[in-house]
C-alpha atoms as a PDB file:
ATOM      1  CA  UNK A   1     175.677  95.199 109.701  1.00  0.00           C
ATOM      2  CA  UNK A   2     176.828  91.973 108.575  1.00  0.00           C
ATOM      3  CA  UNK A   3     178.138  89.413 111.274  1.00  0.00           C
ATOM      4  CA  UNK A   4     178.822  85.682 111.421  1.00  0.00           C
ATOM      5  CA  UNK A   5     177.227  84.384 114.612  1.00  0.00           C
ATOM      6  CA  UNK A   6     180.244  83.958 116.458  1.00  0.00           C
ATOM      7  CA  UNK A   7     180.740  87.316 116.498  1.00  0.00           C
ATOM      8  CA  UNK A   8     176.946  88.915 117.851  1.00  0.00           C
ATOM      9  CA  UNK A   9     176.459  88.764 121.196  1.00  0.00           C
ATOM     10  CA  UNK A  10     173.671  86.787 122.494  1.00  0.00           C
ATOM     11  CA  UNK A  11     170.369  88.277 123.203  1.00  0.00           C
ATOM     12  CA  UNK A  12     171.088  87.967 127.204  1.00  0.00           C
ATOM     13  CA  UNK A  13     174.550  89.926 127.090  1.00  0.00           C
ATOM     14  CA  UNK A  14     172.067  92.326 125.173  1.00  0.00           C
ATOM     15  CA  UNK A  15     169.704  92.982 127.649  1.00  0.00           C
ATOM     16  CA  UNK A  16     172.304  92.589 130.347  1.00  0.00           C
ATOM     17  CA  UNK A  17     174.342  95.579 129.413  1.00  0.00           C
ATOM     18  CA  UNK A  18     171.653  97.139 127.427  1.00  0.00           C
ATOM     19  CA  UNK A  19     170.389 100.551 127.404  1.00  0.00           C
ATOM     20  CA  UNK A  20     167.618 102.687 125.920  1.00  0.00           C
ATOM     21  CA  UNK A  21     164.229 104.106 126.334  1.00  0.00           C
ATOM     22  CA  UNK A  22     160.916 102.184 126.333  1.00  0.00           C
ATOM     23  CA  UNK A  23     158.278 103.629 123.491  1.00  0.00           C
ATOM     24  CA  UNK A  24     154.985 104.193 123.179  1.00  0.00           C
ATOM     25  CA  UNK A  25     153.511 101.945 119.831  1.00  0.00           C
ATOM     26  CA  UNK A  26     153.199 105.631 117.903  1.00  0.00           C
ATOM     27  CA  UNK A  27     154.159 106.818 114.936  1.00  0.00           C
ATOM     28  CA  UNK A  28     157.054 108.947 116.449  1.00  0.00           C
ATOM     29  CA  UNK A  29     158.199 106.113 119.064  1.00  0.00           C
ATOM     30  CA  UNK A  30     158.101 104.091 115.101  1.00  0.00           C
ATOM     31  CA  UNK A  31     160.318 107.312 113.611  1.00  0.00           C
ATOM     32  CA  UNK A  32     162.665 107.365 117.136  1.00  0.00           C
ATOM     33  CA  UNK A  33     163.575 103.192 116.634  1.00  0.00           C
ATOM     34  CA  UNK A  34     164.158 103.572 112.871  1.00  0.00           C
ATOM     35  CA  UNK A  35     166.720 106.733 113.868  1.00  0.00           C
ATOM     36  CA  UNK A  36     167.809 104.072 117.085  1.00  0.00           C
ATOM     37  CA  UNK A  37     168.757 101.752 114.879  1.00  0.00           C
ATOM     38  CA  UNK A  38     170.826 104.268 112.086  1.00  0.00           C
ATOM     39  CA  UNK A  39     172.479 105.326 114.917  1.00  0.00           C
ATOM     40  CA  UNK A  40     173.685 102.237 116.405  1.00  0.00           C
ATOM     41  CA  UNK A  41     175.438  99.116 115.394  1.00  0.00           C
ATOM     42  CA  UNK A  42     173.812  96.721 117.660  1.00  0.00           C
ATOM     43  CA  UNK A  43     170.253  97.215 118.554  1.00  0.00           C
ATOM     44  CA  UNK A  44     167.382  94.623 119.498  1.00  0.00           C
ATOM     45  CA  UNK A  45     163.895  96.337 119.846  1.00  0.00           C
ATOM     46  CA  UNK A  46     161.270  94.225 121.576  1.00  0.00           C
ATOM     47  CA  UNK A  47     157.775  94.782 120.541  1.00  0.00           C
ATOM     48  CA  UNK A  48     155.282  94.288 123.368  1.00  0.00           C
ATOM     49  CA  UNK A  49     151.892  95.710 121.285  1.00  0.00           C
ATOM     50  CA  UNK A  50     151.165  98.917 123.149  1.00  0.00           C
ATOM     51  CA  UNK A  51     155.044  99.879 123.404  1.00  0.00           C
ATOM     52  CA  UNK A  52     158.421  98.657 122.266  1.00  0.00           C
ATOM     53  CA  UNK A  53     161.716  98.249 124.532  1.00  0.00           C
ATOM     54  CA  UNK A  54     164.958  99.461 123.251  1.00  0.00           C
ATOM     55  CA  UNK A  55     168.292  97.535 123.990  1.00  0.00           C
ATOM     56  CA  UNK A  56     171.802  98.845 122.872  1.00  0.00           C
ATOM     57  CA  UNK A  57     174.739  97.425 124.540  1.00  0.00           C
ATOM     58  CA  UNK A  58     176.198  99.981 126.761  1.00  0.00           C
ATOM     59  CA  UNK A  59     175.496 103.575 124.989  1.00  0.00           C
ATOM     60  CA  UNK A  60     172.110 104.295 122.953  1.00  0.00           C
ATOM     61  CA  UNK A  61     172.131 107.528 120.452  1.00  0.00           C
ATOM     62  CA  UNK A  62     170.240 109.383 118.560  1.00  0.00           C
ATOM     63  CA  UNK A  63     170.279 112.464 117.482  1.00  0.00           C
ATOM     64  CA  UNK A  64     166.855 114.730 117.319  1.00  0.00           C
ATOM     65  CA  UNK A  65     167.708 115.301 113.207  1.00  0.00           C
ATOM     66  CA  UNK A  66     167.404 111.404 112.577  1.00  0.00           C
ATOM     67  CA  UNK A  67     163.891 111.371 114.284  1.00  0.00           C
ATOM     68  CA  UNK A  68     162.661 114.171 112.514  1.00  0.00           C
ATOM     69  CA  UNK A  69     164.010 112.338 108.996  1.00  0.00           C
ATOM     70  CA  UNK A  70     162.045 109.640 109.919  1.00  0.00           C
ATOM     71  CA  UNK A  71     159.020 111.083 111.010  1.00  0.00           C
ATOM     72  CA  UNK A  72     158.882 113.364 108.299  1.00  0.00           C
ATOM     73  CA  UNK A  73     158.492 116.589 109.882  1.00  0.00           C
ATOM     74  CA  UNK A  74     160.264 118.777 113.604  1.00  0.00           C
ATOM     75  CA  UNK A  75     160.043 117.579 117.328  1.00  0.00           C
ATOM     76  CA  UNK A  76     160.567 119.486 120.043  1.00  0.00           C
ATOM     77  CA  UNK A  77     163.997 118.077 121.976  1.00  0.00           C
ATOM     78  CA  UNK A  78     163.892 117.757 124.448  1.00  0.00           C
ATOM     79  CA  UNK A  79     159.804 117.397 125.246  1.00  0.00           C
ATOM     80  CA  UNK A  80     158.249 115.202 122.282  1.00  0.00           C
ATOM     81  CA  UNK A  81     160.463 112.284 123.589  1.00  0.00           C
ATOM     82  CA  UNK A  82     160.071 111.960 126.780  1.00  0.00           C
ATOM     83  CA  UNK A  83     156.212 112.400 126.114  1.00  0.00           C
ATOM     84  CA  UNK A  84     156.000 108.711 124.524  1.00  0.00           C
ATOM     85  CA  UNK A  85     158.586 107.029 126.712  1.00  0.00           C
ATOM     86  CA  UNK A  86     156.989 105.574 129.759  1.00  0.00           C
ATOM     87  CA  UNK A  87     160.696 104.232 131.173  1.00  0.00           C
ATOM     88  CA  UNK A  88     164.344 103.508 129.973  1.00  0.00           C
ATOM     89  CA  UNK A  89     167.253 101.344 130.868  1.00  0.00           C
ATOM     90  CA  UNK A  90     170.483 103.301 131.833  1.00  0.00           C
ATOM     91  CA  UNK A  91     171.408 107.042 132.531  1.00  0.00           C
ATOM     92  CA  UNK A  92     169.552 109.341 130.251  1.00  0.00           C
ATOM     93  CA  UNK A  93     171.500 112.777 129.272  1.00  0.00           C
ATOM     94  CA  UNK A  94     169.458 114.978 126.931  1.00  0.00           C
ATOM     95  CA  UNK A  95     170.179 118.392 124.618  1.00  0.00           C
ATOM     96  CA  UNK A  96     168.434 120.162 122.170  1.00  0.00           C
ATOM     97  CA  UNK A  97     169.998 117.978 119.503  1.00  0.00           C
ATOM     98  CA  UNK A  98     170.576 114.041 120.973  1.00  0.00           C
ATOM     99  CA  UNK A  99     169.274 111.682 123.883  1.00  0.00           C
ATOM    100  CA  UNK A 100     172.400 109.220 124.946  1.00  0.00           C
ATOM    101  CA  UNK A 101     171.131 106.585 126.952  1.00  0.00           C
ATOM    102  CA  UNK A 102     174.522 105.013 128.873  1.00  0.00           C
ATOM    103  CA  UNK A 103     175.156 102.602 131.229  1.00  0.00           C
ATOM    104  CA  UNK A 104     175.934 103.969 134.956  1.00  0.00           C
ATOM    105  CA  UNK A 105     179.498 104.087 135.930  1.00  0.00           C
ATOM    106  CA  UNK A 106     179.441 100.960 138.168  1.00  0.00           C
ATOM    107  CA  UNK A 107     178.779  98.637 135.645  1.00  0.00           C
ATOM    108  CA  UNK A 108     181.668 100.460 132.947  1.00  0.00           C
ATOM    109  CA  UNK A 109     183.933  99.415 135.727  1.00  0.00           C
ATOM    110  CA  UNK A 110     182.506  95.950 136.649  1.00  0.00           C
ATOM    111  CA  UNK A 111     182.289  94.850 132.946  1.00  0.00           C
ATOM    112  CA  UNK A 112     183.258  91.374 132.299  1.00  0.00           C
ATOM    113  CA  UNK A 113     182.958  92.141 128.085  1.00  0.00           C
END
């Protein structure tokens, strides 16, 4: 996505309405940011060595069909994800075929976006 800087939002306002899962350094937590990041516009992945934190402001995707393009071969969904992520930021609701990490509804209604 191409943006001037006036138009991204700043790494705080980020992490303060960001969502998403925390990752183990694997190759699938590897395969679940690169389908993260298809999936969503905005997304800032910090990379701690032993795991990486996922921000998305307000609603993280991704879909169980753009892991398994990435990691090159099927995952069980849920169970392979929530093997390599320790934690998350938001409300997690999981199917067989996406995880959508959200924000809780207090802070939809408190936004000051």
């Amino acid at each position: 996505m191409t943006e001037n800087a006036d138009e991204r939002r700043t790494l705080s306002q980020v992490i303060e309405r960001g969502v998403g899962p925390v990752l183990q350094s694997t190759p699938l937590g590897k395969a679940i940011i690169a389908a993260i990041e298809e999936e969503n516009e905005e997304v800032f992945v910090e990379d701690a060595g032993a795991y990486f934190r996922v921000f998305v402001p307000d609603e993280c995707r991704v879909t169980r069909e753009a892991i398994e393009g990435n990691y090159g071969r099927k995952i069980r969904f849920p169970g392979d994800l929530e093997v390599i992520m320790s934690s998350f930021a938001g409300v997690l609701s999981m199917s067989q075929d996406r995880a959508v990490w959200s924000l809780p509804p207090r802070h939809l209604s408190s936004s000051g976006a």
